[in-house]
Protein backbone atom coordinates (compact mmCIF):
# COMPACT_ATOMS: atom_id res chain seq x y z
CA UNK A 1 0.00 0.00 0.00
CA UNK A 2 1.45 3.22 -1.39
CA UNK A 3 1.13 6.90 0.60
CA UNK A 4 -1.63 7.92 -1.35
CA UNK A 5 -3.45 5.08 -0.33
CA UNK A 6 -2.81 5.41 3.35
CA UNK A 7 -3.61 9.27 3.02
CA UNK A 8 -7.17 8.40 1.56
CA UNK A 9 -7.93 5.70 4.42
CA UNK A 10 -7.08 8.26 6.63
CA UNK A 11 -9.27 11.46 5.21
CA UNK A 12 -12.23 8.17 5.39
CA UNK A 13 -11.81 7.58 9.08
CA UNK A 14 -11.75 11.47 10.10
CA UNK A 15 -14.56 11.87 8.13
CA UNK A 16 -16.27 8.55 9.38
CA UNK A 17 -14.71 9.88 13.01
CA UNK A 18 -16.86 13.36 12.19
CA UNK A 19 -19.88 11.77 11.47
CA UNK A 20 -20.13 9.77 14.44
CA UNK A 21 -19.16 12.79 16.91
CA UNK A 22 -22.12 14.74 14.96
CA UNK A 23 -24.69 11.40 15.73
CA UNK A 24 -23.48 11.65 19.49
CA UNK A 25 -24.18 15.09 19.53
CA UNK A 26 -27.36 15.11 18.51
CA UNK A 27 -28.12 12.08 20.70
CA UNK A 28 -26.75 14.00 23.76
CA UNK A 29 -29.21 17.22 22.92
CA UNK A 30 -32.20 15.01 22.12
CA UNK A 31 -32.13 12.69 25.22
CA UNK A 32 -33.13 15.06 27.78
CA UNK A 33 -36.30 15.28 25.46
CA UNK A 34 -37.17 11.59 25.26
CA UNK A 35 -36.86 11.18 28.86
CA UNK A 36 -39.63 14.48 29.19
CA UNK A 37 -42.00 12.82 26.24
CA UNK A 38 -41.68 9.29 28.30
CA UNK A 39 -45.06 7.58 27.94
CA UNK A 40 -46.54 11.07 27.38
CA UNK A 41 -49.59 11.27 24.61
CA UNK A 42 -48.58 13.68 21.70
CA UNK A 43 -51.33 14.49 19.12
CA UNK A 44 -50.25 15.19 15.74
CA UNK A 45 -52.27 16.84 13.44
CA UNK A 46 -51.34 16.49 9.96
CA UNK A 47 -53.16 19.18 7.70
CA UNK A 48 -53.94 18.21 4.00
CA UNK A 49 -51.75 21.39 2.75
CA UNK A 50 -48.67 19.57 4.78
CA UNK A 51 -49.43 16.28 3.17
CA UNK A 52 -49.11 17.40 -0.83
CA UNK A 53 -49.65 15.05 -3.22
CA UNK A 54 -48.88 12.21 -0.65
CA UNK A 55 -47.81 11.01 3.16
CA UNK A 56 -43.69 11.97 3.02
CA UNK A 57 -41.47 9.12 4.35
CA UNK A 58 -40.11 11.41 7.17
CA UNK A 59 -43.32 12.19 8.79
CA UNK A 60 -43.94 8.17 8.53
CA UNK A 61 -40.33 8.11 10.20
CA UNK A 62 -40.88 10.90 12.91
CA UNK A 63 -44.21 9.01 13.87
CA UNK A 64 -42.34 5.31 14.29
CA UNK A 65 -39.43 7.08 16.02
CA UNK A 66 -41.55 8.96 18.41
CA UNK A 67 -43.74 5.63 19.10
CA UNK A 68 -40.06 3.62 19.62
CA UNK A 69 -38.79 6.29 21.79
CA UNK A 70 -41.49 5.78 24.32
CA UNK A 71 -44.14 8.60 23.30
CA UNK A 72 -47.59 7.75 22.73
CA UNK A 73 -48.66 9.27 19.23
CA UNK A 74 -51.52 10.09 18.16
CA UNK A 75 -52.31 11.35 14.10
CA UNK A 76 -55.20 13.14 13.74
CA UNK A 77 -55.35 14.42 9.71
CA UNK A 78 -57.03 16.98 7.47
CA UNK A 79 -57.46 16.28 3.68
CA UNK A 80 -59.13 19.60 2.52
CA UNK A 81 -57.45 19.60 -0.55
CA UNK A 82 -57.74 16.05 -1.58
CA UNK A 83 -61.39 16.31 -0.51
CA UNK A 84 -61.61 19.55 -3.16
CA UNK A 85 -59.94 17.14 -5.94
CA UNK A 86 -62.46 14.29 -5.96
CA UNK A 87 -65.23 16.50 -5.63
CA UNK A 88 -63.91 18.33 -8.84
CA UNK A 89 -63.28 14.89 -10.22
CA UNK A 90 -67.07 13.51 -9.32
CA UNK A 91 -68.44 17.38 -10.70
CA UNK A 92 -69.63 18.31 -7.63
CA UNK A 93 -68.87 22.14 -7.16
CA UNK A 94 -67.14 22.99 -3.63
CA UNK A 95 -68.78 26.53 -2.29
CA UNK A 96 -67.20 27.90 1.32
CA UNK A 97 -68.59 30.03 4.04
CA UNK A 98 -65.41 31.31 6.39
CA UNK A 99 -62.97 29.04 5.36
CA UNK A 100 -65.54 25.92 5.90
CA UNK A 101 -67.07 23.93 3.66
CA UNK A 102 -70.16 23.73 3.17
CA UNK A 103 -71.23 20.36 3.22
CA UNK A 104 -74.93 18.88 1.87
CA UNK A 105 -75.43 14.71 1.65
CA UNK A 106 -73.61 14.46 -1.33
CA UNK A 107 -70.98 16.10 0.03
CA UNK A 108 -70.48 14.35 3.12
CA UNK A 109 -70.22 11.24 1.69
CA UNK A 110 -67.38 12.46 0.03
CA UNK A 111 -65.95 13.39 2.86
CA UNK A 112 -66.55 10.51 4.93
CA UNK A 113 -64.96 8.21 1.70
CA UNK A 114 -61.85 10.83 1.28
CA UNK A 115 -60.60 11.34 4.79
CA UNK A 116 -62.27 8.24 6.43
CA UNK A 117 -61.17 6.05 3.24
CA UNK A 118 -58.72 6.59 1.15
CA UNK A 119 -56.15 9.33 3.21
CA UNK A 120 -56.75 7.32 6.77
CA UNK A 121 -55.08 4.05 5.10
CA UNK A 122 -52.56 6.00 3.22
CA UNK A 123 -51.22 7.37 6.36
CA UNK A 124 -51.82 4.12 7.93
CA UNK A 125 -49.85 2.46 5.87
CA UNK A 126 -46.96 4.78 5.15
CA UNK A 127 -46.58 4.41 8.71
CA UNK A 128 -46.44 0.71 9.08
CA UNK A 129 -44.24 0.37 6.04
CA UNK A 130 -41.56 2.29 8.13
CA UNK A 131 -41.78 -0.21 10.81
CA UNK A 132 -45.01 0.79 12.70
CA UNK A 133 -48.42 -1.04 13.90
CA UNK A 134 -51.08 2.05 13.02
CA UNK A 135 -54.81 1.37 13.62
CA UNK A 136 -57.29 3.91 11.50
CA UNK A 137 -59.85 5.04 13.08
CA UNK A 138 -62.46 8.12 12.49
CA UNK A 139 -64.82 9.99 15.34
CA UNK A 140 -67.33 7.61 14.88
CA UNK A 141 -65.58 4.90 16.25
CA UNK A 142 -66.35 3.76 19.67
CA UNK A 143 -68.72 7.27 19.49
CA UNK A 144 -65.32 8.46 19.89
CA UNK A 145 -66.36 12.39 19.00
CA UNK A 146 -69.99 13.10 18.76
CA UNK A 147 -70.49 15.70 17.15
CA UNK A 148 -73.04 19.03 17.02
CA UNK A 149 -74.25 20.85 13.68
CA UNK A 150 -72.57 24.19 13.18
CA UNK A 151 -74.90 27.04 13.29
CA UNK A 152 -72.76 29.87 14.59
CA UNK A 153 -69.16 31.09 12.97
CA UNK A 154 -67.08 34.23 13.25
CA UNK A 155 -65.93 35.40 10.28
CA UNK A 156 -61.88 35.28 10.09
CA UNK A 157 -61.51 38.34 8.00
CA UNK A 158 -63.95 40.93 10.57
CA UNK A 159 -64.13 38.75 13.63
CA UNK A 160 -67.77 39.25 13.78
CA UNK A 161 -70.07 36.50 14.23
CA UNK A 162 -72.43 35.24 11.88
CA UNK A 163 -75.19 32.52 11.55
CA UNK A 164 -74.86 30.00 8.94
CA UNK A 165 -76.21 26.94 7.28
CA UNK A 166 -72.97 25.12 6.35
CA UNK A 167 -75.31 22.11 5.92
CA UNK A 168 -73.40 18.53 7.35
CA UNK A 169 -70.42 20.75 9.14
CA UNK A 170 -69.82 19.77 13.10
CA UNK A 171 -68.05 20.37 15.89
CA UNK A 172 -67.37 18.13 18.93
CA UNK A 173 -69.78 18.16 21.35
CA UNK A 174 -68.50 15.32 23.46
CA UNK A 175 -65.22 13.11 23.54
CA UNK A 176 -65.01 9.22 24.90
CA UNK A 177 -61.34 8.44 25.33
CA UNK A 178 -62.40 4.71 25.88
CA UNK A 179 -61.12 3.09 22.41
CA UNK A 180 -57.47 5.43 22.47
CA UNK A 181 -57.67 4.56 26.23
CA UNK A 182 -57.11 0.95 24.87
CA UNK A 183 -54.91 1.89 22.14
CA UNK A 184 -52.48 3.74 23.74
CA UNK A 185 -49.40 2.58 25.79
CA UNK A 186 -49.83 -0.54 23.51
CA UNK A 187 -47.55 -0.55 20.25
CA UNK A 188 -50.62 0.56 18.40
CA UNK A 189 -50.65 3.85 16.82
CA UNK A 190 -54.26 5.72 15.86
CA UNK A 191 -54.86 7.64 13.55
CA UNK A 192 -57.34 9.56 13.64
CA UNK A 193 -59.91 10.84 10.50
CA UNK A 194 -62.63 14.07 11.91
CA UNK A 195 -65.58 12.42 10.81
CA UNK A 196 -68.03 12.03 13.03
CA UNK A 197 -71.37 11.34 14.27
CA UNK A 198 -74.21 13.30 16.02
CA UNK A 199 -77.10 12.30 18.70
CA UNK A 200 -79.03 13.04 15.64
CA UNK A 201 -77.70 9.59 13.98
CA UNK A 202 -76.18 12.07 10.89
CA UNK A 203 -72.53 12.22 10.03
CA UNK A 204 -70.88 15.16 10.23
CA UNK A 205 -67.28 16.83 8.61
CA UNK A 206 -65.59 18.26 11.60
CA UNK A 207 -62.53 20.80 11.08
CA UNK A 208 -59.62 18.75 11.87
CA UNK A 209 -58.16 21.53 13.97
CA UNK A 210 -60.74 21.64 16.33
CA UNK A 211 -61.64 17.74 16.15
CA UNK A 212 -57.43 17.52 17.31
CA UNK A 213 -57.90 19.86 20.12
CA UNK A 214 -60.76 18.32 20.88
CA UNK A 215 -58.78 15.14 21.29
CA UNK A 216 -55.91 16.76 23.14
CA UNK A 217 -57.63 18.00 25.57
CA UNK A 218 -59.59 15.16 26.43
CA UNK A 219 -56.37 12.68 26.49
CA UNK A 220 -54.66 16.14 28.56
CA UNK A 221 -51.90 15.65 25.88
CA UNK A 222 -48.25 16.75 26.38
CA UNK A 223 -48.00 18.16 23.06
CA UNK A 224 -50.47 19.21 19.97
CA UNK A 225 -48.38 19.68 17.13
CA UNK A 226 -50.19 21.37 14.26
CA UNK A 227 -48.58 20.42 11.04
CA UNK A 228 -49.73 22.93 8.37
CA UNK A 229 -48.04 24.75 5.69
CA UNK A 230 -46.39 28.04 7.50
CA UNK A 231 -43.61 28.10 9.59
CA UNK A 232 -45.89 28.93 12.50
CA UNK A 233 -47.19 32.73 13.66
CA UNK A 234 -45.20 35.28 12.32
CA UNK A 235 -44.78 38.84 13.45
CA UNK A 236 -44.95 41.78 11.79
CA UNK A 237 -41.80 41.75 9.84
CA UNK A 238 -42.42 37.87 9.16
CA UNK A 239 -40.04 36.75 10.97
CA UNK A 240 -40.98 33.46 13.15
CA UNK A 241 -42.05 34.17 16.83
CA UNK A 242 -40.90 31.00 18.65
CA UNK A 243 -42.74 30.99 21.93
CA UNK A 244 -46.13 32.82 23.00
CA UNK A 245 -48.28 33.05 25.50
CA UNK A 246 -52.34 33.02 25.30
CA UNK A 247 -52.77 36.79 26.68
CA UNK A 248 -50.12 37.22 24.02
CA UNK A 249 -51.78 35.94 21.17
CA UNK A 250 -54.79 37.66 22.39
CA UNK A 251 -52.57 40.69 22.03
CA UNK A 252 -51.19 40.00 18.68
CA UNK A 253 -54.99 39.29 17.25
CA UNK A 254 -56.44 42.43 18.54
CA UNK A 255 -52.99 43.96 17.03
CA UNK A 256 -53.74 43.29 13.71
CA UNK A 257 -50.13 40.60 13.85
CA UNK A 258 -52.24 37.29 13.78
CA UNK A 259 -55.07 38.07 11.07
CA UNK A 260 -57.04 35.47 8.13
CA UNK A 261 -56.81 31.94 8.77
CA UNK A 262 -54.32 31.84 11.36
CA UNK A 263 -56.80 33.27 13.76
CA UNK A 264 -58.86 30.05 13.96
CA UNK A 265 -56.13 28.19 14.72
CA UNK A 266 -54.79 30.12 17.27
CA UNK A 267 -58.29 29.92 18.71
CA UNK A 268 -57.63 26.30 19.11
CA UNK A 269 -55.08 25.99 20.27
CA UNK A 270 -55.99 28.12 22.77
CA UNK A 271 -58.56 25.73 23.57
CA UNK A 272 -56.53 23.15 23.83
CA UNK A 273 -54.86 25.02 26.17
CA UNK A 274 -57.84 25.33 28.26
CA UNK A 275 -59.10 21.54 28.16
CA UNK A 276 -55.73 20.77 29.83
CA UNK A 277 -53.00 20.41 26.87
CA UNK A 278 -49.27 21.50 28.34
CA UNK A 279 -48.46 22.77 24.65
CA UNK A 280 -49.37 23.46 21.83
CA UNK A 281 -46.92 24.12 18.65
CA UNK A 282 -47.94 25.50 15.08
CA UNK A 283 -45.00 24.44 12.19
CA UNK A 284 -44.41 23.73 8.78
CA UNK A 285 -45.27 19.96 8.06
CA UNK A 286 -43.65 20.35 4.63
CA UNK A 287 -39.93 20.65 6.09
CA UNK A 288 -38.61 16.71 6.46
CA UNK A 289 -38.38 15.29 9.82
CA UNK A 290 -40.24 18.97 11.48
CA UNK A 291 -41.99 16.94 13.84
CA UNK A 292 -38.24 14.97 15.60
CA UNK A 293 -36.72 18.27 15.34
CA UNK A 294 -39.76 20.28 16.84
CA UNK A 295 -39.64 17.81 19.83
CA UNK A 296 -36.07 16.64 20.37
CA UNK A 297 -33.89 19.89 19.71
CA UNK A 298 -33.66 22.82 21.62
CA UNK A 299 -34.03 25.03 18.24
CA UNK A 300 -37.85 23.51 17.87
CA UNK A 301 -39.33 23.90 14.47
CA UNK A 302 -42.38 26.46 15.13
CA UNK A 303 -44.47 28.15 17.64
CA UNK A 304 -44.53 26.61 20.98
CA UNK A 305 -47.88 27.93 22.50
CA UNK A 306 -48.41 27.68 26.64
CA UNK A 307 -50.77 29.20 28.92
């Protein structure tokens, strides 16, 4: 073996010696983290903007790595848009009131087929091809979520309240932790489709923000992590506020800072808050592996809200 040859074995072990200092690094920063998440429930809401034109390996990852690291997950998901495509596809026309759908019988059985069908097994089954035992399940499960019909909304835009027929559009009403009672602290992971059912025996679409804090707050989750397609709640100059509180955010709303859609979800989690949730974070579900790094790094990935 020449010099050159010795010289290149050499550059391979720093650089092999490098990577593995890096690994131990970031094992040393995230194991504080584990130990705090130990058999603690985190709900994950995965939006339908975060989700594209499909269920990304790394969330699939982050979800089987937070499950082996002794978490209990739980995926709640959205599907607006892909709800919006087969409705398109079947020629039904989509009209909204507020930012919510409105919803007659043709409609929700669309829905119920989209987001309790076809986008429940995808994500089930992204999941358990990285290594994971997921379960889907939707709010009617177990009467899981029942659900009431939506007569009331404020408008995102004025803040003023209005009443609405938004036809087959719910909100919970009620939450029965018995089935995730049984599914959780097993090796089963749910997830969760916000379709549910009301005393009236209809089915009802539920806004998957408010059917996760609903959830949340009834399991008293460590964490609600809303995966959406922002960053998280910017300020004035756009630039990412990491952590707020909810007199804050009350602040920044009557401000004119937090303004459109991201008022609604601030509302949640804010409610959330209030049914007993430690935290609640808003980030970007489009950025690979957002949801390890939001819990396991000291950075985070969004906006960590707390009372």
């Amino acid at each position: 073996m020449n010099a050159q040859d010795d010289s290149a074995r050499d550059d391979k072990n720093l650089r092999e010696l490098a990577r593995w200092r890096q690994t131990a690094r970031v094992l040393v920063e995230a194991l504080p983290y584990i130990l705090a998440y130990d058999n603690k429930t985190i709900v994950v809401k995965y939006g339908g903007h975060a989700m594209g034109e499909g269920v990304p390996t790394e969330f699939a990852q982050d979800v089987v790595l937070m499950k082996q690291t002794g978490m209990n997950p739980v995926v709640v998901h959205g599907g607006g848009p892909q709800i919006g495509a087969m409705l398109k596809k079947l020629g039904i026309k989509s009209e909204f009131a507020s930012g919510l759908r409105i919803t007659d019988k043709a409609t929700v059985e669309i829905v119920e087929m989209v987001l309790a069908g076809s986008i429940n097994k995808q994500i089930v089954g992204f999941i358990n091809n990285e290594g994971g035992r997921a379960i889907g399940l939707c709010g009617k499960d177990g009467n899981m979520v029942l659900a009431t019909k939506v007569t009331r909304i404020v408008d995102p835009e004025s803040n003023i309240e209005k009443i609405l027929d938004l036809g087959y559009v719910g909100e919970p009403s009620k939450v029965d932790t018995t089935v995730l009672d049984q599914v959780l602290g097993r090796e089963l992971i749910p997830v969760l489709a916000p379709v549910c059912q009301g005393a009236d025996g209809e089915t009802y679409n539920v806004n998957a923000d408010t059917f996760a804090g609903a959830i949340a707050g009834a399991l008293k989750a460590k964490r609600l992590l809303f995966l959406t397609d922002v960053p998280g709640v910017l300020d004035k100059q756009k630039q990412l506020i990491k952590e707020l509180s909810v007199s804050q955010i009350r602040a920044l709303i009557a401000d004119g800072t937090i303004t459109g859609g991201m008022i609604p979800k601030v509302e949640t989690c804010i409610y959330a808050i209030e049914q007993g949730v430690e935290g609640v974070v808003i980030l970007d579900g489009q950025q690979p592996h957002a949801v390890l790094i939001e819990l396991l790094t000291d950075g985070g990935a969004g906006t960590l809200i707390t009372r």
